[in-house]
Protein backbone atom coordinates (compact mmCIF):
# COMPACT_ATOMS: atom_id res chain seq x y z
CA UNK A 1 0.00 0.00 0.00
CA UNK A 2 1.64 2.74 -0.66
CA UNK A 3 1.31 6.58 0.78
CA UNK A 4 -1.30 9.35 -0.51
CA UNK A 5 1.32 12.39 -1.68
CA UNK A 6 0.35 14.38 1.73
CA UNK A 7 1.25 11.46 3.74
CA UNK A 8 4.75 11.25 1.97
CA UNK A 9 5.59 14.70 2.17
CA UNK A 10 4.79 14.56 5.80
CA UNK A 11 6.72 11.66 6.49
CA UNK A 12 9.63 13.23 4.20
CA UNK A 13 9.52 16.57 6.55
CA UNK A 14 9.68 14.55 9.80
CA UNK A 15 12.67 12.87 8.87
CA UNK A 16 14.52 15.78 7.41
CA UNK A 17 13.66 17.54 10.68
CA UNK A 18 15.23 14.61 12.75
CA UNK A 19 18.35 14.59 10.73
CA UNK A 20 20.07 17.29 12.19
CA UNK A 21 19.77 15.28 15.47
CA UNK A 22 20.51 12.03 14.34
CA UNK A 23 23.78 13.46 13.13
CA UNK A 24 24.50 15.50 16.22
CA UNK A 25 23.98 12.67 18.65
CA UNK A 26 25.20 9.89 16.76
CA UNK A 27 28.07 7.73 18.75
CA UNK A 28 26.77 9.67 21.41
CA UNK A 29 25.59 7.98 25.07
CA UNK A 30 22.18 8.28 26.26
CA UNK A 31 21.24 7.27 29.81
CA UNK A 32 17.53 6.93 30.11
CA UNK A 33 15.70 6.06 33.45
CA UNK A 34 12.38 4.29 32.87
CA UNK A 35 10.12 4.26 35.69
CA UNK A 36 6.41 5.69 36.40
CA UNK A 37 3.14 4.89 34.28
CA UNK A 38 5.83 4.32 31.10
CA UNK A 39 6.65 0.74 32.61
CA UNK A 40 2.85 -0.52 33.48
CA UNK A 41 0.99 1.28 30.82
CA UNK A 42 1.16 -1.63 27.59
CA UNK A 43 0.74 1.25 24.74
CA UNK A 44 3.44 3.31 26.99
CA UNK A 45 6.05 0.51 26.92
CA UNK A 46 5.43 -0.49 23.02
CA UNK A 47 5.80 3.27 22.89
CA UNK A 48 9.10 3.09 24.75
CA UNK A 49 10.73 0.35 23.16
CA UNK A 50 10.26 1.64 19.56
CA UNK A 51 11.69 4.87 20.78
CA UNK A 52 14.78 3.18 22.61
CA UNK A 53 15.75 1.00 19.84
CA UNK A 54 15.04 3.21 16.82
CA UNK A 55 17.88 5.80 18.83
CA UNK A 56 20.08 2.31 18.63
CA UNK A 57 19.23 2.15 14.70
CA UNK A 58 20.86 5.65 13.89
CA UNK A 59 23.55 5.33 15.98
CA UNK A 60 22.99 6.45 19.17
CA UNK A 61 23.89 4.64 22.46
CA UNK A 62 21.37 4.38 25.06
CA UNK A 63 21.65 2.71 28.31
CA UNK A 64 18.06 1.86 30.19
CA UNK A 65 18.09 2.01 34.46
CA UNK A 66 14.33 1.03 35.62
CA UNK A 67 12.86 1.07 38.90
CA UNK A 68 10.06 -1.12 39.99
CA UNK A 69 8.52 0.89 42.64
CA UNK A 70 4.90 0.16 42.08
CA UNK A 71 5.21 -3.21 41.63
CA UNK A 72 7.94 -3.74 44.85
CA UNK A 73 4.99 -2.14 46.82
CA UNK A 74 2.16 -4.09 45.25
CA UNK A 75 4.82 -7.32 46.24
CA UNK A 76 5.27 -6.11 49.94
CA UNK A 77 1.24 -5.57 50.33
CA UNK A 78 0.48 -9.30 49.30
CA UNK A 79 2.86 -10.37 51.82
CA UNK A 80 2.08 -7.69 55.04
CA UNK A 81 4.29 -5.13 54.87
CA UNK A 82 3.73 -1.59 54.08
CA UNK A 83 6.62 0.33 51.63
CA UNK A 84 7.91 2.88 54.07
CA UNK A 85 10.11 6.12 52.35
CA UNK A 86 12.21 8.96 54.30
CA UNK A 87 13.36 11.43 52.15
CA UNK A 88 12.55 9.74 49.35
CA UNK A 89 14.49 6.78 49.58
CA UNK A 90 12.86 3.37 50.49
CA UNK A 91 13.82 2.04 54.04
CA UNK A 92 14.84 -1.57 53.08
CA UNK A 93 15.21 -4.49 55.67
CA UNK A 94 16.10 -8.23 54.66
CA UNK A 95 12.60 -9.05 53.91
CA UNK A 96 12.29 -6.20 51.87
CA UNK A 97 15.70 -6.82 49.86
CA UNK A 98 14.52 -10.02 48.94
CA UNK A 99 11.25 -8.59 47.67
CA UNK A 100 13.23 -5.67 45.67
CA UNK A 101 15.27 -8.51 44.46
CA UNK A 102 12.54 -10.93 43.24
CA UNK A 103 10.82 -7.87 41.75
CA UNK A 104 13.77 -5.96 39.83
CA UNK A 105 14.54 -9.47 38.51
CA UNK A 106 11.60 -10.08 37.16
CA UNK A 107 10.97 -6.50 35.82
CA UNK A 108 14.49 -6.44 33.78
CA UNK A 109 13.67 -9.27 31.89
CA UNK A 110 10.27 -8.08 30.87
CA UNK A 111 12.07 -5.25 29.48
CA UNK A 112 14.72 -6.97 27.91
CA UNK A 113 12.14 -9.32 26.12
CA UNK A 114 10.28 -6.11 25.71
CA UNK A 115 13.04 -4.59 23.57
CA UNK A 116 14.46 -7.58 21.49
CA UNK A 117 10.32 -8.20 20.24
CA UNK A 118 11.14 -4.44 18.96
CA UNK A 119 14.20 -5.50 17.11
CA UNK A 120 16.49 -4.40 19.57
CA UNK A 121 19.28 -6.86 20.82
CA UNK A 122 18.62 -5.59 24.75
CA UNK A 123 20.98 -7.42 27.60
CA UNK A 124 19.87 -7.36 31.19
CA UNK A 125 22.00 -6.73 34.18
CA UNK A 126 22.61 -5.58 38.10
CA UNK A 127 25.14 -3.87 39.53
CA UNK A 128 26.15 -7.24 41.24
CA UNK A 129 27.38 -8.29 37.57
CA UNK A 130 31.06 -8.25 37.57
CA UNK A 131 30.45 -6.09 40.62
CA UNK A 132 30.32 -2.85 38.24
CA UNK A 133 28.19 -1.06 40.89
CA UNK A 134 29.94 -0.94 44.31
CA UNK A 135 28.19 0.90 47.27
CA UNK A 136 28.51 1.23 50.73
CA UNK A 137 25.32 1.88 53.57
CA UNK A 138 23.70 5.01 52.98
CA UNK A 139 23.13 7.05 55.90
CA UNK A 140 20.76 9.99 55.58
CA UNK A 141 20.77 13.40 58.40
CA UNK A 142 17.61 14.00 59.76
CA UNK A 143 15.67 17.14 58.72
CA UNK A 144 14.45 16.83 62.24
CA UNK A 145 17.41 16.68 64.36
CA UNK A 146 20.78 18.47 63.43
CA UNK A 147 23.59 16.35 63.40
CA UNK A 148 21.42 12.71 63.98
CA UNK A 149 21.61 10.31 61.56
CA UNK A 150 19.12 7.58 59.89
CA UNK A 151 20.02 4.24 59.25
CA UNK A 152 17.15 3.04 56.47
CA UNK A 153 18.74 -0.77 56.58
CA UNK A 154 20.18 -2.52 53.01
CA UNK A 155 20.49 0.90 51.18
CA UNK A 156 23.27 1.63 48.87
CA UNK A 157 25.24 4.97 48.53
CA UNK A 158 27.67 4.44 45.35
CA UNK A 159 30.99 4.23 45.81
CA UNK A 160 32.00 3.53 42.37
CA UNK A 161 30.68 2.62 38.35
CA UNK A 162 32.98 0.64 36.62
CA UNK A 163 31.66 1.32 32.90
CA UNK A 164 33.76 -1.67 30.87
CA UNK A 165 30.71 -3.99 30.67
CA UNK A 166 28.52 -1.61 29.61
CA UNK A 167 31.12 -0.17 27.05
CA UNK A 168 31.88 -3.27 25.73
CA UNK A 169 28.01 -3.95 25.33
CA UNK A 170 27.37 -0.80 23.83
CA UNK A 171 30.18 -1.46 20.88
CA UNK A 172 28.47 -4.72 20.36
CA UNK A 173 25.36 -3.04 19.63
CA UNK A 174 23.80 -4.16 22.69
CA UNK A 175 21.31 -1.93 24.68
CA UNK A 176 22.29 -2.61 28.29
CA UNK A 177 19.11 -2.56 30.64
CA UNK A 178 19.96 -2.04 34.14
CA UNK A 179 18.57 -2.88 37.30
CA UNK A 180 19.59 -0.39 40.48
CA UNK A 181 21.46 -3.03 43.26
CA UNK A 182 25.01 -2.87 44.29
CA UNK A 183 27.44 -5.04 45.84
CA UNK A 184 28.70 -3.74 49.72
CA UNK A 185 32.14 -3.83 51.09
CA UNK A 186 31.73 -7.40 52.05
CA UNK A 187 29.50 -8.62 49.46
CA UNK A 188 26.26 -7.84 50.92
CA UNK A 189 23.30 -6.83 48.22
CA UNK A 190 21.83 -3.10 48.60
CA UNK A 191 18.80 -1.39 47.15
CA UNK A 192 19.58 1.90 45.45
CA UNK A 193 17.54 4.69 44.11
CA UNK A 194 17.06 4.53 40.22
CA UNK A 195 17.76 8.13 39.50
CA UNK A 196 20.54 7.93 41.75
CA UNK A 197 22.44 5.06 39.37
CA UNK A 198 21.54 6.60 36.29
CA UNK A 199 22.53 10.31 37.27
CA UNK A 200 26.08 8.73 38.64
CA UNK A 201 26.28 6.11 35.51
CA UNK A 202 25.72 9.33 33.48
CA UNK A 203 28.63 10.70 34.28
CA UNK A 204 31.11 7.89 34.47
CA UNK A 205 29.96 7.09 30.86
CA UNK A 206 30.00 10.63 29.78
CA UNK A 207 27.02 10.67 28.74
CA UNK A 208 25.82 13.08 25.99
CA UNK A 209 22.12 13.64 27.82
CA UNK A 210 20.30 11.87 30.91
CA UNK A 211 16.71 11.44 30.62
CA UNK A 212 14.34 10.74 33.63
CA UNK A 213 11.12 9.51 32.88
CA UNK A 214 8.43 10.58 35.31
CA UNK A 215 4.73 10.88 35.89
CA UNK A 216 4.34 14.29 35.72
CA UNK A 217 5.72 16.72 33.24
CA UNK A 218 8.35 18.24 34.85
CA UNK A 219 9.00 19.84 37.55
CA UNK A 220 6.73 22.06 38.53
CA UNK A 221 6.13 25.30 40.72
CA UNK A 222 3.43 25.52 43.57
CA UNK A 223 1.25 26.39 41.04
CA UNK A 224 1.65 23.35 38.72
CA UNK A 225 3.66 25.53 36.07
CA UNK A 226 5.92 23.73 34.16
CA UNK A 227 9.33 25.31 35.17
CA UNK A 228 12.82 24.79 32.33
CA UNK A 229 16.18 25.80 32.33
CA UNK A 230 16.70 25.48 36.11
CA UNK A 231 19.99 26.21 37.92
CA UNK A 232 20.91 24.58 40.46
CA UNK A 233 20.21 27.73 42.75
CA UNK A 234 16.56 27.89 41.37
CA UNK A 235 16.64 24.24 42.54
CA UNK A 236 17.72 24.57 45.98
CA UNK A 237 15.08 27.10 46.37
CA UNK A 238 12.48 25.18 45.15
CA UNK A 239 13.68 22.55 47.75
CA UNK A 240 13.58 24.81 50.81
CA UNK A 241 10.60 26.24 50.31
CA UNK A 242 9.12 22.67 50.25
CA UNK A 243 8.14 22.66 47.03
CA UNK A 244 10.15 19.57 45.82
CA UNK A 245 9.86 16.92 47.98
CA UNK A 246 9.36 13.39 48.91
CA UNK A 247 10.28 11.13 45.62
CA UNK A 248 11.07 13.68 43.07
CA UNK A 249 14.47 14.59 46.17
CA UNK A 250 16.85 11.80 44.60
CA UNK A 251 15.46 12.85 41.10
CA UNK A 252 16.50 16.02 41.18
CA UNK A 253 20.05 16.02 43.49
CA UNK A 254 20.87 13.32 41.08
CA UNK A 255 19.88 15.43 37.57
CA UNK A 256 21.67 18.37 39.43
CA UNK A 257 24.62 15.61 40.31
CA UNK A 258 25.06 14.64 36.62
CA UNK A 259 24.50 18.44 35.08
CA UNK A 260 27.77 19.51 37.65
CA UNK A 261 29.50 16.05 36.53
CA UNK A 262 29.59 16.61 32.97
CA UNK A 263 26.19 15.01 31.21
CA UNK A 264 25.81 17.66 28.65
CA UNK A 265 22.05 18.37 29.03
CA UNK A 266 19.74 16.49 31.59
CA UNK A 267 15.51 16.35 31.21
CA UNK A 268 12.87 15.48 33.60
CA UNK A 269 10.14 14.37 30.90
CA UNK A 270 6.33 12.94 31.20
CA UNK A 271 6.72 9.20 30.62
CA UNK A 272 3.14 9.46 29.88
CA UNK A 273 3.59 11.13 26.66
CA UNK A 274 3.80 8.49 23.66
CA UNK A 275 7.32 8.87 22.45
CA UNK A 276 8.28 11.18 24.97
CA UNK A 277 11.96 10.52 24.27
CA UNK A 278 11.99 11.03 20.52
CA UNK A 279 10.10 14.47 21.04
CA UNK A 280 13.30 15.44 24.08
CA UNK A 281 16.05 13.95 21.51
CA UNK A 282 14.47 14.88 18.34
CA UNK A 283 12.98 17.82 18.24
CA UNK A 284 13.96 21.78 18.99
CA UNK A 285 11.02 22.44 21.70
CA UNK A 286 11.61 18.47 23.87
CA UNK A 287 9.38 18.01 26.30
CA UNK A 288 9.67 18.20 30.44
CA UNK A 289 12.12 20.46 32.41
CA UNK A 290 15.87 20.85 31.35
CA UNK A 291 18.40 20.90 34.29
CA UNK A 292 21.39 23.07 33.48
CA UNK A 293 24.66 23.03 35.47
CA UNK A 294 24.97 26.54 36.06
């Protein structure tokens, strides 16, 4: 069947628009966090995978972190426990870890299948593989008390990315799909934030952009304005004054993180846009709030 002239000429102008992207990013790295309404949504994630492995097609490099937040709490619920979060982060004892394990497991390969039935050749992995993510026990300061500390249990704080798998995979035309648990001091498995691992794989990698999928679209003022081209002063206002807080806290110090480390541009986008990532990498106007260093 072929196209009605219109049709063509549309099609043509789409792709000539892209172009200039295509060529501007290509060999380039592309850390993308999927997480939020992207992952359980099914016309979302066919959305998601064409986008992820069409940037593999011309020549791009992108490297998937997920969460499983919704589904780790869903998990905990069937078996009696309540998901519990301070500051963001989720307090994790054994019997969670095992949950978080079980789950993240489970949710990498549905996203590795996910990819390859898009014609992407997608490889699954934790930071426990070849111990590339190493982390100690993260500690966070109360807001409460000055000076006390928190101890949230099996919590990772990384200490250090080594990026030779996933370089290796990415020159193999792999898309590397990540899942966020480290390896302690002594071995021990802990839990740690999404958007923390990809801000801090970001930069090890160098990447060209960070992208942070999200269920809202952006971040937004106490009005529910859509705020762009924040500083990192603009930021830490927007944190005192209370209003970022709770889950979108390790989002943003880790897009601020990455912005100070190096990552050329880093979005917070609505993962409930079809082909939210195309329209960010793509196109002039993107979509969601742009982090800039400075």
């Amino acid at each position: 069947m072929s196209l009605s002239p219109s049709a063509a000429d549309k099609k043509a102008r789409t792709l000539a628009e892209a172009m200039p992207y295509i060529q501007r990013f290509f060999g380039k790295t592309i850390v993308i966090k999927y997480g939020g309404n992207a992952m359980t949504d099914p016309l979302l994630q066919e959305s998601f995978a064409r986008d992820v492995v069409l940037l593999k097609l011309v020549g791009m490099n992108p490297v998937v972190v997920h969460g499983g937040g919704p589904q780790i709490n869903d998990l905990l619920k069937r078996v009696g426990k309540q998901g519990e979060f301070i500051q963001g982060m989720r307090v994790t004892d054994q019997e969670t870890m095992d949950v978080v394990e079980m789950v993240l497991g489970k949710v990498n390969k549905e996203i590795v299948n996910l990819l390859n039935r898009h014609g992407g050749k997608a490889v699954g992995l934790t930071g426990q593989d070849s111990a590339f993510i190493r982390a100690r026990k993260l500690m966070l300061e109360s807001n409460e008390e000055a000076g006390k500390m928190l101890d949230i249990g099996l919590v990772g704080d990384i200490v250090k990315i080594d990026p030779t798998i996933i370089s290796f995979l990415d020159k193999g035309d792999f898309i590397p799909v990540i899942a966020p648990i480290g390896v302690g001091p002594n071995g021990e498995t802990l839990n740690i934030n999404a958007d923390v691992v990809s801000g801090k794989l970001a930069e090890v990698l160098g990447a060209e952009k960070l992208v942070l999928l999200t269920n809202t679209p952006g971040v937004l003022d106490s009005n529910g304005n859509l705020l762009t081209g924040l500083t990192p002063k603009e930021i830490e206002d927007l944190v005192a004054d209370g209003t970022l807080s709770g889950g979108m806290l390790p989002k943003i110090s880790s897009a601020m993180d990455a912005a100070r480390g190096g990552v050329r541009s880093v979005h917070i986008i609505d993962g409930r846009v079809q082909h939210a990532l195309l329209l960010e990498i793509l196109t002039d106007e993107g979509v969601g709030t742009l982090i800039k260093s400075k």
